[in-house]
PDB file of N, CA and C in Angstrom:
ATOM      1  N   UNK A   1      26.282 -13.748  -9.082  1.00  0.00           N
ATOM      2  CA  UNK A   1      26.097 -12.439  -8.501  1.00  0.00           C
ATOM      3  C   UNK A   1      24.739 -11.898  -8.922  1.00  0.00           C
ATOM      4  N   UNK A   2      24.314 -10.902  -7.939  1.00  0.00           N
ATOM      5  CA  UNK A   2      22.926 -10.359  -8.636  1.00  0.00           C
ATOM      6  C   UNK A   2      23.048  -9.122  -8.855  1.00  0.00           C
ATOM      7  N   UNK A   3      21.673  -8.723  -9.721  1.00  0.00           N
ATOM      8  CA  UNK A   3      21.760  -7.036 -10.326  1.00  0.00           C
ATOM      9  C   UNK A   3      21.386  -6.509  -9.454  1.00  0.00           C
ATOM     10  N   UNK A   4      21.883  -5.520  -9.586  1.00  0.00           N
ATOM     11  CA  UNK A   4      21.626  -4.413  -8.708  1.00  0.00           C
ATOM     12  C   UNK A   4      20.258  -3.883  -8.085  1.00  0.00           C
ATOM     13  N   UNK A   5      19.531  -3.116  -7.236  1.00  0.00           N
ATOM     14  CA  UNK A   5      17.920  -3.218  -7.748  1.00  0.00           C
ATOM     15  C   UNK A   5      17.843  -2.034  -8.211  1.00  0.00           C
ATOM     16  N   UNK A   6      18.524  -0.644  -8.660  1.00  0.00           N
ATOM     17  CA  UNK A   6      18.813  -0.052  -9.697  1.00  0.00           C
ATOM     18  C   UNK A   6      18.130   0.097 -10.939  1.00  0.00           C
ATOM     19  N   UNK A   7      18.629  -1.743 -11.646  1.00  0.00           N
ATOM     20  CA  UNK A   7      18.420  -2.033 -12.939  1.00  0.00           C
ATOM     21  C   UNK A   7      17.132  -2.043 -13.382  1.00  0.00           C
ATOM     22  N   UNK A   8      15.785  -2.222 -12.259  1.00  0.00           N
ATOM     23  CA  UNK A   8      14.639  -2.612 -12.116  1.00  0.00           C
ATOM     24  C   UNK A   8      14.005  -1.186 -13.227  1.00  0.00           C
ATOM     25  N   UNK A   9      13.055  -1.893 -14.484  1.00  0.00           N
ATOM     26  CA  UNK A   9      12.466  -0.847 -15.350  1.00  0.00           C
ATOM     27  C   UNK A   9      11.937  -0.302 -14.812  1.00  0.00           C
ATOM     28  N   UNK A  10      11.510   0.984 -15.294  1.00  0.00           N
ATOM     29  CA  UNK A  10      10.561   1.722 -15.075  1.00  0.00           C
ATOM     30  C   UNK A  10       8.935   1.584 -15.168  1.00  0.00           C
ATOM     31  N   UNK A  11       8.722   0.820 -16.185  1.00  0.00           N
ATOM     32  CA  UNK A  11       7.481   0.126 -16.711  1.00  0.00           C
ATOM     33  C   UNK A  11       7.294  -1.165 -16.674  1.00  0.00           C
ATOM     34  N   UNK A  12       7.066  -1.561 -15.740  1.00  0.00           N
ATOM     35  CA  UNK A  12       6.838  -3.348 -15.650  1.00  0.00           C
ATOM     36  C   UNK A  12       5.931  -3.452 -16.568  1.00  0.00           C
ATOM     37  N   UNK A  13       6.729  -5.113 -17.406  1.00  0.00           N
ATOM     38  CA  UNK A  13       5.726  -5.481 -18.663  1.00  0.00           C
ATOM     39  C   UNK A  13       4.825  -6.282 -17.972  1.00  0.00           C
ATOM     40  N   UNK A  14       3.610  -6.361 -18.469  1.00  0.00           N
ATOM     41  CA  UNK A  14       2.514  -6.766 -18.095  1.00  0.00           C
ATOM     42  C   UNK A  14       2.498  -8.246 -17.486  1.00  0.00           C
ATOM     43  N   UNK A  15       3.625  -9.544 -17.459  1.00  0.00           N
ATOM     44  CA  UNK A  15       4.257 -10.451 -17.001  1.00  0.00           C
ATOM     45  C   UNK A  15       4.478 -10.011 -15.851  1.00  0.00           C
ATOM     46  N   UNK A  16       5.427  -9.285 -15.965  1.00  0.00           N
ATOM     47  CA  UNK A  16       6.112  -8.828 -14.407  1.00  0.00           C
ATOM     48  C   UNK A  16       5.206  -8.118 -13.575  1.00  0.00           C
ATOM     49  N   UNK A  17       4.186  -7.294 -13.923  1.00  0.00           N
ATOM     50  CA  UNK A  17       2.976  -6.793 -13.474  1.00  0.00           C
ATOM     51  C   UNK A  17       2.216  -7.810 -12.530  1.00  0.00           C
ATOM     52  N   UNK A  18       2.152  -8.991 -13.530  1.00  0.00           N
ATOM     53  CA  UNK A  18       1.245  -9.675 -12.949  1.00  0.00           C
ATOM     54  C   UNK A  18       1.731 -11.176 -12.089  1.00  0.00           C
ATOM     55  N   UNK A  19       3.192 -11.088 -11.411  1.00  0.00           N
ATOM     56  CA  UNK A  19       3.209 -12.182 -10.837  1.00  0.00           C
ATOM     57  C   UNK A  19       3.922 -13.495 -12.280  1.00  0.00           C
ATOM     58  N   UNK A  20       4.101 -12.705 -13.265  1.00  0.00           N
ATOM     59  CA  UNK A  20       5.031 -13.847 -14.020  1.00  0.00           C
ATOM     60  C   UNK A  20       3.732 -14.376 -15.002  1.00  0.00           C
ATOM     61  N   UNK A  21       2.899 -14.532 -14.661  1.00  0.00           N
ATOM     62  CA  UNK A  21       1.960 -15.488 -15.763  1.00  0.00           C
ATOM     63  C   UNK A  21       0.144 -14.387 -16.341  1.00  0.00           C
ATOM     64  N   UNK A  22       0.902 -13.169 -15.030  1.00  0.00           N
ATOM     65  CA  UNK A  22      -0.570 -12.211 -15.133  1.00  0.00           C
ATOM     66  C   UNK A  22      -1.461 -12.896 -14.216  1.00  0.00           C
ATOM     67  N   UNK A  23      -1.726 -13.243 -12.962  1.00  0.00           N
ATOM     68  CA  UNK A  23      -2.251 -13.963 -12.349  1.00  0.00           C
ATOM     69  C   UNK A  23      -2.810 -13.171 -10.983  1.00  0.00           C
ATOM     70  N   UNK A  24      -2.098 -11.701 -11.563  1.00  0.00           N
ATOM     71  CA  UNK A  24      -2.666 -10.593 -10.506  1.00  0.00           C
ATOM     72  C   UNK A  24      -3.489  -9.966 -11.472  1.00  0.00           C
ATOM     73  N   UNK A  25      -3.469  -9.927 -13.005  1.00  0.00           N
ATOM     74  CA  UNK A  25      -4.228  -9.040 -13.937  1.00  0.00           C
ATOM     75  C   UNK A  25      -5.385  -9.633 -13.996  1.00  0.00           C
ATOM     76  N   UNK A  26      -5.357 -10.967 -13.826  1.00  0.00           N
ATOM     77  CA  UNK A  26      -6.698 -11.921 -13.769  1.00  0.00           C
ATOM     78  C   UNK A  26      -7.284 -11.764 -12.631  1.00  0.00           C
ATOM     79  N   UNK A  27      -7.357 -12.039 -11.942  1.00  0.00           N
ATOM     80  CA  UNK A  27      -7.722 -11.595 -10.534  1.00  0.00           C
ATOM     81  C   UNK A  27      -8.231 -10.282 -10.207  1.00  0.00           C
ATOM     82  N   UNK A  28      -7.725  -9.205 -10.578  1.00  0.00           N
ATOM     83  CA  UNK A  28      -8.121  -7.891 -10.200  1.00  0.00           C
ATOM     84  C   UNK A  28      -8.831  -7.651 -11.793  1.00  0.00           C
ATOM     85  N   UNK A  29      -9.087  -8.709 -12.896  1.00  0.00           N
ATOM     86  CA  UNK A  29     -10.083  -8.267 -13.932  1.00  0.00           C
ATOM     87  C   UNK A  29     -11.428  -9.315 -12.892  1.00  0.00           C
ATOM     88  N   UNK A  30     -11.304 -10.421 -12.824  1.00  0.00           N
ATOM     89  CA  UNK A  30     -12.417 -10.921 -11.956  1.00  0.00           C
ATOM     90  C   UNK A  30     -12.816 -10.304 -11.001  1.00  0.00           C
ATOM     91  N   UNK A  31     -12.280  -9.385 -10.072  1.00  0.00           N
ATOM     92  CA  UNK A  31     -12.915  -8.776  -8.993  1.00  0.00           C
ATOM     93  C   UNK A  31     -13.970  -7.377  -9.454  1.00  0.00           C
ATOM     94  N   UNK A  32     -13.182  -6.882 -10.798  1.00  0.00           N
ATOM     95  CA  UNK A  32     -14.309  -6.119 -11.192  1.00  0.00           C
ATOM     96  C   UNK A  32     -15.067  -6.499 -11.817  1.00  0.00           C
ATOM     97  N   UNK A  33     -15.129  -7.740 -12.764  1.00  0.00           N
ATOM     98  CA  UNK A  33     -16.218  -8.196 -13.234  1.00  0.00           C
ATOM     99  C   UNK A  33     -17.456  -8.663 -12.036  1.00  0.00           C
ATOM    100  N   UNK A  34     -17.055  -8.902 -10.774  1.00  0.00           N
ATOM    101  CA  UNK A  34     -17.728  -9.229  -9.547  1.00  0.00           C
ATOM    102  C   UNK A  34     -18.460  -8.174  -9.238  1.00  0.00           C
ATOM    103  N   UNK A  35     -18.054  -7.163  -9.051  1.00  0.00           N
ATOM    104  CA  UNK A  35     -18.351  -5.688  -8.942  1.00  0.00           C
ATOM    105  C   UNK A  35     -19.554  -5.104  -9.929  1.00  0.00           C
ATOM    106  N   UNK A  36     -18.510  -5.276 -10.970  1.00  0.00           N
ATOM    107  CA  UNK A  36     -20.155  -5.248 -12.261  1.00  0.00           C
ATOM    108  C   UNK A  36     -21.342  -6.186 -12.505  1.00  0.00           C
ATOM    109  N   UNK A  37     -20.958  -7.164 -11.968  1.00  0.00           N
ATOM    110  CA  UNK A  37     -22.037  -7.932 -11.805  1.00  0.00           C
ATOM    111  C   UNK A  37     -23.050  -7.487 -11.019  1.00  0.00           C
ATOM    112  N   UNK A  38     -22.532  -7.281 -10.046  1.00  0.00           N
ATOM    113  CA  UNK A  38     -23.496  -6.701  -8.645  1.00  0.00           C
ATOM    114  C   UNK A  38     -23.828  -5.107  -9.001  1.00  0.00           C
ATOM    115  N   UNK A  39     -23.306  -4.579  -9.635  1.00  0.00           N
ATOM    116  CA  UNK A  39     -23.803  -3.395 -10.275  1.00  0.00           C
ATOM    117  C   UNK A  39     -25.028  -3.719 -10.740  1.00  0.00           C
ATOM    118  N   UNK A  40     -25.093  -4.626 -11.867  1.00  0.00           N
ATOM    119  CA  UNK A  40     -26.034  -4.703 -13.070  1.00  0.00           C
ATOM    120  C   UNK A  40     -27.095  -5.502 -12.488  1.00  0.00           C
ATOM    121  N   UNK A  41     -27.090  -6.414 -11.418  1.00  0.00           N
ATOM    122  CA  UNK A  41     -28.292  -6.948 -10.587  1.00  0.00           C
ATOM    123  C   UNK A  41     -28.995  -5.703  -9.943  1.00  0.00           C
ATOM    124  N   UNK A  42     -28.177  -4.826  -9.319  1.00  0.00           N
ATOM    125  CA  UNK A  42     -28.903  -3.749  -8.931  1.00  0.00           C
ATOM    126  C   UNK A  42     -29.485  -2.817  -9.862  1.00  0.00           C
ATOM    127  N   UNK A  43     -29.240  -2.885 -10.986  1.00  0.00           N
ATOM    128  CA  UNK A  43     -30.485  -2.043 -12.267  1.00  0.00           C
ATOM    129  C   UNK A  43     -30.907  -2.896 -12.209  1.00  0.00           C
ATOM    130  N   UNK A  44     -31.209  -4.061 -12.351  1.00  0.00           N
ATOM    131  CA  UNK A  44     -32.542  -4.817 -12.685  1.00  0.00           C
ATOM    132  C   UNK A  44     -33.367  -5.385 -12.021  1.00  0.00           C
ATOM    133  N   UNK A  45     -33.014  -4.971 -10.709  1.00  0.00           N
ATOM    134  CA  UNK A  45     -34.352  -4.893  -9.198  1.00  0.00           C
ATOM    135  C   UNK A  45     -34.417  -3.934  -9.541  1.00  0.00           C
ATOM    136  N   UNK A  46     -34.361  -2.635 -10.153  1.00  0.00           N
ATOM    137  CA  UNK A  46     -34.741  -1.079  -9.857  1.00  0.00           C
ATOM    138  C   UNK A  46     -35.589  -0.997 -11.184  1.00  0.00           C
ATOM    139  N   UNK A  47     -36.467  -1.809 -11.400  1.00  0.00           N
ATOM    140  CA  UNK A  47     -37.756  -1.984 -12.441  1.00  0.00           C
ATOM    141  C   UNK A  47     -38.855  -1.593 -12.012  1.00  0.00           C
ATOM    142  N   UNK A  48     -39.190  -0.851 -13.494  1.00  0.00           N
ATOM    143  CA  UNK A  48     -40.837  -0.044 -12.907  1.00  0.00           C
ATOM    144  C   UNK A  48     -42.163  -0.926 -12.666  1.00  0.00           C
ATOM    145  N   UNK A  49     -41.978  -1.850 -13.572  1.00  0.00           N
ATOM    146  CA  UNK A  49     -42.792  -2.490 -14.389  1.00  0.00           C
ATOM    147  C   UNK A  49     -42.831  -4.222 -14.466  1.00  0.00           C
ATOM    148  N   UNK A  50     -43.374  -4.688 -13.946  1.00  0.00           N
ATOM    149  CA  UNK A  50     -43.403  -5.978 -14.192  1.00  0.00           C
ATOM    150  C   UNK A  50     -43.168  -6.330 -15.563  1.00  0.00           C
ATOM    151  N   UNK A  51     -42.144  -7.342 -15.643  1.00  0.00           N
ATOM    152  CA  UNK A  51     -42.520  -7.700 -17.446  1.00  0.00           C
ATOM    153  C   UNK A  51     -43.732  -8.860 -17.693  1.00  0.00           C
ATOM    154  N   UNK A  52     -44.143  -8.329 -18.799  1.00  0.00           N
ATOM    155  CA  UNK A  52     -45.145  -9.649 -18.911  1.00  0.00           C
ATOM    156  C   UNK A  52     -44.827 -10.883 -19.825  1.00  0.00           C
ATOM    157  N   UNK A  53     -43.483 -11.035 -20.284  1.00  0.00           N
ATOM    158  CA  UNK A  53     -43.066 -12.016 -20.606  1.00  0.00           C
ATOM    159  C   UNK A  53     -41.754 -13.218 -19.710  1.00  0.00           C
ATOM    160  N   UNK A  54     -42.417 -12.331 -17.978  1.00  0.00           N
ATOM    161  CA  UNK A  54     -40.832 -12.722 -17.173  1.00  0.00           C
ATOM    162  C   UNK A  54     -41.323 -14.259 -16.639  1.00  0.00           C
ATOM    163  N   UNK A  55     -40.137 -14.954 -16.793  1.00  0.00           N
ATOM    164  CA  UNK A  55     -40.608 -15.934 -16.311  1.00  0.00           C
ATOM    165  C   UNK A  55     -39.245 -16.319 -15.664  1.00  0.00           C
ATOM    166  N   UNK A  56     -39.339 -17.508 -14.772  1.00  0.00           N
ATOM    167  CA  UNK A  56     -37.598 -17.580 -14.307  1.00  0.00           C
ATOM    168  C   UNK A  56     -36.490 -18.152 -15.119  1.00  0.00           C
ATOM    169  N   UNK A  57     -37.168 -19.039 -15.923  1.00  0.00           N
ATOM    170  CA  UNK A  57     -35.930 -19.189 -17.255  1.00  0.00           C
ATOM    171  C   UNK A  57     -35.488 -17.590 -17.464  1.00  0.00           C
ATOM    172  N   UNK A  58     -36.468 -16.302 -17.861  1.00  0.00           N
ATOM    173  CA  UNK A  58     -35.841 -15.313 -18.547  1.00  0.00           C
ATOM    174  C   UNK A  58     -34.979 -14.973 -17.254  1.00  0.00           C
ATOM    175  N   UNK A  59     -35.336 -14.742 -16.436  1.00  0.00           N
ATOM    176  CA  UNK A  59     -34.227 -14.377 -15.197  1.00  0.00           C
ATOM    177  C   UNK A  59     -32.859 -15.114 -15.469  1.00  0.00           C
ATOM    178  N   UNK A  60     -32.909 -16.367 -15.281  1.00  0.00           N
ATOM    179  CA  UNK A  60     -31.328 -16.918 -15.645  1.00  0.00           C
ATOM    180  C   UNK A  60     -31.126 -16.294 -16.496  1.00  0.00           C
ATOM    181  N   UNK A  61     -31.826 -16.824 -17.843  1.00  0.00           N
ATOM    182  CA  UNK A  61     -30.520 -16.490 -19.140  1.00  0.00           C
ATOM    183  C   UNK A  61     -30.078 -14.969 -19.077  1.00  0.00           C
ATOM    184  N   UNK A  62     -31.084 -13.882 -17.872  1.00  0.00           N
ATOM    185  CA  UNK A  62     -30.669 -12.389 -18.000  1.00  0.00           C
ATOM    186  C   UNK A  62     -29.479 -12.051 -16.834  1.00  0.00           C
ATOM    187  N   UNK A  63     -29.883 -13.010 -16.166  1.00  0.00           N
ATOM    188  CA  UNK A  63     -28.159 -13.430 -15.230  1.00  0.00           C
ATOM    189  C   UNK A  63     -26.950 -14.013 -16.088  1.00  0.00           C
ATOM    190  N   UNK A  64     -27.058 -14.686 -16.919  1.00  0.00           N
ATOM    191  CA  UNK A  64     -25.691 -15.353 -17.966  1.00  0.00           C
ATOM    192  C   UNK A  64     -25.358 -14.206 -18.296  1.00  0.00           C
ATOM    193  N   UNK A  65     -26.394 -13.650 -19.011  1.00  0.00           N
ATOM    194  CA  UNK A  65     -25.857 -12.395 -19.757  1.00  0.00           C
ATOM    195  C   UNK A  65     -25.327 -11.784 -19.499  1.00  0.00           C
ATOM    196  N   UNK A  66     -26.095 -11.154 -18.096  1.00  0.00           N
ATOM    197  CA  UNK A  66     -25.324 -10.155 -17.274  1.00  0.00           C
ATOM    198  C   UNK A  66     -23.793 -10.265 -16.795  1.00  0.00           C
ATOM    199  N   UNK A  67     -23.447 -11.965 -16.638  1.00  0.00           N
ATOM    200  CA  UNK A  67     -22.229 -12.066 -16.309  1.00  0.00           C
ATOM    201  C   UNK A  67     -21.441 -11.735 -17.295  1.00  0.00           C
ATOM    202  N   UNK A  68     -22.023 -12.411 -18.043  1.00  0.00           N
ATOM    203  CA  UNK A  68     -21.127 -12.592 -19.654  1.00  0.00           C
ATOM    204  C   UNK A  68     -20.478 -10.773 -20.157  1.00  0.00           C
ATOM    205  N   UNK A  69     -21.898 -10.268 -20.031  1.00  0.00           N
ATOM    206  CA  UNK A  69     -21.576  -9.107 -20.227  1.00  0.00           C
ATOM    207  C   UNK A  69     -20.556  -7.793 -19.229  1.00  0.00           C
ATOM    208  N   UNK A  70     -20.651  -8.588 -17.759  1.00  0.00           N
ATOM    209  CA  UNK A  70     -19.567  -8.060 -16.666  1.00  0.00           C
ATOM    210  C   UNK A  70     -18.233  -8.447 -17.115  1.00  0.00           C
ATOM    211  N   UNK A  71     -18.292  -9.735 -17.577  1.00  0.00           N
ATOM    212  CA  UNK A  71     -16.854 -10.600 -17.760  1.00  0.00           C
ATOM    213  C   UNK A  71     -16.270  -9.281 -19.221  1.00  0.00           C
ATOM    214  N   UNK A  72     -16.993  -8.900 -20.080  1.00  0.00           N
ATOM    215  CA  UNK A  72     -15.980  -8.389 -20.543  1.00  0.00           C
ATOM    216  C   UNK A  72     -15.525  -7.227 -20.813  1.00  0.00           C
ATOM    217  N   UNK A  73     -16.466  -6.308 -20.107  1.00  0.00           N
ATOM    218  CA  UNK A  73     -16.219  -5.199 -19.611  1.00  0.00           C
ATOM    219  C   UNK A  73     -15.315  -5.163 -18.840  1.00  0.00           C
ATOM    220  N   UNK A  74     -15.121  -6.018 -17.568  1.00  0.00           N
ATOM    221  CA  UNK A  74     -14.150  -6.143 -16.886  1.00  0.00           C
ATOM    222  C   UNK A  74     -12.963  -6.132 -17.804  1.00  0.00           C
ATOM    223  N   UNK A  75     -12.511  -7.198 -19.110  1.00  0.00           N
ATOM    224  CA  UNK A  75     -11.793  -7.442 -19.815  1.00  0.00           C
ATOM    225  C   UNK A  75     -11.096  -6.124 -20.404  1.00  0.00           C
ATOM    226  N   UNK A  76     -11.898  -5.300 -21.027  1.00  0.00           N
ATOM    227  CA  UNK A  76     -12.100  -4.081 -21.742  1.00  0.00           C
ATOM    228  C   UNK A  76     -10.826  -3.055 -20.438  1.00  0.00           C
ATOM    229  N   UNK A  77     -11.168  -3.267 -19.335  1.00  0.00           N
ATOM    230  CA  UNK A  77     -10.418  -2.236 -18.210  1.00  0.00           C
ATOM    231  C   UNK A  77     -10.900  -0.984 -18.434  1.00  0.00           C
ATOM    232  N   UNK A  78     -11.648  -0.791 -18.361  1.00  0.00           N
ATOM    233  CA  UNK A  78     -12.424   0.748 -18.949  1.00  0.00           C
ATOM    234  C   UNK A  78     -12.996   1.276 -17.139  1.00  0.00           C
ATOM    235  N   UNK A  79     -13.455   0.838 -16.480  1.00  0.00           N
ATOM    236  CA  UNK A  79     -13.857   1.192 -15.405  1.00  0.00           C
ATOM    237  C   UNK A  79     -12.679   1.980 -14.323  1.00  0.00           C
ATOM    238  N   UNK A  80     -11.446   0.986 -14.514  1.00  0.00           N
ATOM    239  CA  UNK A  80     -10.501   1.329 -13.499  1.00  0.00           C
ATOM    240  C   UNK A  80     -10.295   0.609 -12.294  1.00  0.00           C
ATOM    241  N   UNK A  81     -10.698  -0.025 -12.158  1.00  0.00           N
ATOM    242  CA  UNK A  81     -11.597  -1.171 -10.854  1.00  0.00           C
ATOM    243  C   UNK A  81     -10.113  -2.133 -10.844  1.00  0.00           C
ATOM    244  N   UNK A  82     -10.053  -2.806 -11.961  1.00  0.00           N
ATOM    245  CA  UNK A  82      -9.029  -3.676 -11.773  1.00  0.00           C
ATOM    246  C   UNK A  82      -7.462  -2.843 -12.009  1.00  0.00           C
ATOM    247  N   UNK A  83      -7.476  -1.693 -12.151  1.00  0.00           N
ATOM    248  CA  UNK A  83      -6.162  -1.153 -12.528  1.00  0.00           C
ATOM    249  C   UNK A  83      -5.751  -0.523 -11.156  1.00  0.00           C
ATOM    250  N   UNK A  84      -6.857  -0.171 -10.014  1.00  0.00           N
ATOM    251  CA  UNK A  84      -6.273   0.265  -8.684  1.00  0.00           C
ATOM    252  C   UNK A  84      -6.400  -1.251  -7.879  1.00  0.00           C
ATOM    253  N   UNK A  85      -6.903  -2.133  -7.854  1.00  0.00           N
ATOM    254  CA  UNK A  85      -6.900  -3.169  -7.312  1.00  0.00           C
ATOM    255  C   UNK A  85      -5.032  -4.146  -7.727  1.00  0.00           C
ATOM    256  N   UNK A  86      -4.722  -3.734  -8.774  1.00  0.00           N
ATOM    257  CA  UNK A  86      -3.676  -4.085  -9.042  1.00  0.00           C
ATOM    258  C   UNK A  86      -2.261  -3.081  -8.942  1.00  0.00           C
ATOM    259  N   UNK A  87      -2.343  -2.426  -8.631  1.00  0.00           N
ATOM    260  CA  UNK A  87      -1.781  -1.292  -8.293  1.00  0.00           C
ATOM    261  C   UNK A  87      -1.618  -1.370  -6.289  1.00  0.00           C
ATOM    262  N   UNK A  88      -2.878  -1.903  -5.961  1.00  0.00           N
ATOM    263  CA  UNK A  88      -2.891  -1.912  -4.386  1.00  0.00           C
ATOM    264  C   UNK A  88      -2.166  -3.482  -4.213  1.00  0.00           C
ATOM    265  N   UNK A  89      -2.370  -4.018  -4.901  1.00  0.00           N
ATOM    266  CA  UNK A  89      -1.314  -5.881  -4.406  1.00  0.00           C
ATOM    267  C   UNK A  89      -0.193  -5.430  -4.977  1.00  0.00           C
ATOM    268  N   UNK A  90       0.489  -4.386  -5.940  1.00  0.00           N
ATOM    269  CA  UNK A  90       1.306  -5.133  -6.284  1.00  0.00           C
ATOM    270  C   UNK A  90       2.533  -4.240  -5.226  1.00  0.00           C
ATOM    271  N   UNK A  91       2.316  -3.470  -4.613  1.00  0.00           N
ATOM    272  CA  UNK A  91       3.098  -3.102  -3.379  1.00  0.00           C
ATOM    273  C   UNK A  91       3.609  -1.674  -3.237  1.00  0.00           C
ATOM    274  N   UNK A  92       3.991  -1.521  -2.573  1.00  0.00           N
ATOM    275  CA  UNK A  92       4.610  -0.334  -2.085  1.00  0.00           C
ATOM    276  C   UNK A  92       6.049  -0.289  -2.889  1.00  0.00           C
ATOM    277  N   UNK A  93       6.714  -0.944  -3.214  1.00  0.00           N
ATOM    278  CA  UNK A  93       8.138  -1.457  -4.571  1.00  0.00           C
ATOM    279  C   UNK A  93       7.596  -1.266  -5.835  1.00  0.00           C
ATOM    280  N   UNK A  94       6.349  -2.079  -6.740  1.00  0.00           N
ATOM    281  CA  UNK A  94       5.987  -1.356  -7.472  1.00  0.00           C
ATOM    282  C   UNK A  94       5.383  -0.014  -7.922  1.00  0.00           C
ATOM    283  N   UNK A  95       4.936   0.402  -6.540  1.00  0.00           N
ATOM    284  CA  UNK A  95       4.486   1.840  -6.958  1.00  0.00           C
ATOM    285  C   UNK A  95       5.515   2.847  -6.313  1.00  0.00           C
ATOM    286  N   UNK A  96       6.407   2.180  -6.295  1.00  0.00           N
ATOM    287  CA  UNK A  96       7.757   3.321  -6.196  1.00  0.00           C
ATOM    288  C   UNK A  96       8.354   3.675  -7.232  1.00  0.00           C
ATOM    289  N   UNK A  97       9.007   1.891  -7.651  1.00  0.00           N
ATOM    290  CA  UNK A  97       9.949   2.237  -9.321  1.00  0.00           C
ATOM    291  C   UNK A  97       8.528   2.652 -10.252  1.00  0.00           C
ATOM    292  N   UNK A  98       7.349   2.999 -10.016  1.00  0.00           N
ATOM    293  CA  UNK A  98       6.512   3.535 -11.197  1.00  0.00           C
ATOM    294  C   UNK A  98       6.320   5.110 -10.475  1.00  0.00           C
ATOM    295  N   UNK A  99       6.368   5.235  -9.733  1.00  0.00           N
ATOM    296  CA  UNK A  99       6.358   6.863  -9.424  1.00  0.00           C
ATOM    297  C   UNK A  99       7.639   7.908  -9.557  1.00  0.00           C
ATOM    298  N   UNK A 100       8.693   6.838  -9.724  1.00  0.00           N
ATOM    299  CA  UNK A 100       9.975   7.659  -9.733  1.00  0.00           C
ATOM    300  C   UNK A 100      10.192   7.593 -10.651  1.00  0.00           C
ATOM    301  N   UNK A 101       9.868   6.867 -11.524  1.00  0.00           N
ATOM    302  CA  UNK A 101      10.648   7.128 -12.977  1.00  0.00           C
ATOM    303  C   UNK A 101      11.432   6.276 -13.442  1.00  0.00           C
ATOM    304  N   UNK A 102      11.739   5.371 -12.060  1.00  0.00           N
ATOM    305  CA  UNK A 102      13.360   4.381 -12.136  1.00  0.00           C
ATOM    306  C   UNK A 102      12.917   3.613 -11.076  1.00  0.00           C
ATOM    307  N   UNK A 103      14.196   2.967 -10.691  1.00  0.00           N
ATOM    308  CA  UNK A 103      14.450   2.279  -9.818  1.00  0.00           C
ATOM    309  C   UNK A 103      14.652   2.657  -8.644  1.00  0.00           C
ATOM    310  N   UNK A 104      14.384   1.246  -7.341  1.00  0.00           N
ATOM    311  CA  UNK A 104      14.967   2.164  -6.015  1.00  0.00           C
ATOM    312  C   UNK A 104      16.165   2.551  -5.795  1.00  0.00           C
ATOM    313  N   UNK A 105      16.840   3.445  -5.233  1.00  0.00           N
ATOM    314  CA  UNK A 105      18.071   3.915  -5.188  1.00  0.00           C
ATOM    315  C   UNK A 105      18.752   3.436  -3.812  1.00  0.00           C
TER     316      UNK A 105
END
């Protein structure tokens, strides 16, 4: 027999959030790290100044960085980016039993 859908928490643990393995939390942290990426390319075309030590090695390693440094900001969830992106997949069911308090009735 099955439970009721009633029983369904109020607070999905971060498992159940994410598809069982977090595989929606990953995903909607990569899409904002994508986001910040493309943020942070756009400050660094918006330069006054030629550098006089630029060369295209420094360009890559200031692209690694930049990722590196998107990747964990993204991680951090501080923006919000991946918390409405996950909030928008995870449906119209999860953002019910989280707006009501409970379960569907």
């Amino acid at each position: 027999m099955t439970s009721p859908i009633s029983s369904v928490s109020a607070t999905p643990t971060p498992a159940a959030a994410g598809g069982g393995d977090g595989g929606l939390r990953k995903a909607a942290e990569a899409f904002e790290a994508v986001i910040l990426r493309q943020l942070m390319a756009s400050m660094r075309q918006a330069k006054l100044a030629d550098d006089i030590f630029g060369s295209s090695a420094t360009d890559n390693f200031r692209e690694m960085a930049d990722a590196r440094t998107a990747d964990s900001l993204a991680a951090m969830r501080q923006f919000g980016i991946a918390d409405m992106v996950e909030r928008q997949f995870r449906g119209p069911l999860g953002g019910l039993a989280t707006r009501s308090g409970g379960g569907v009735q």
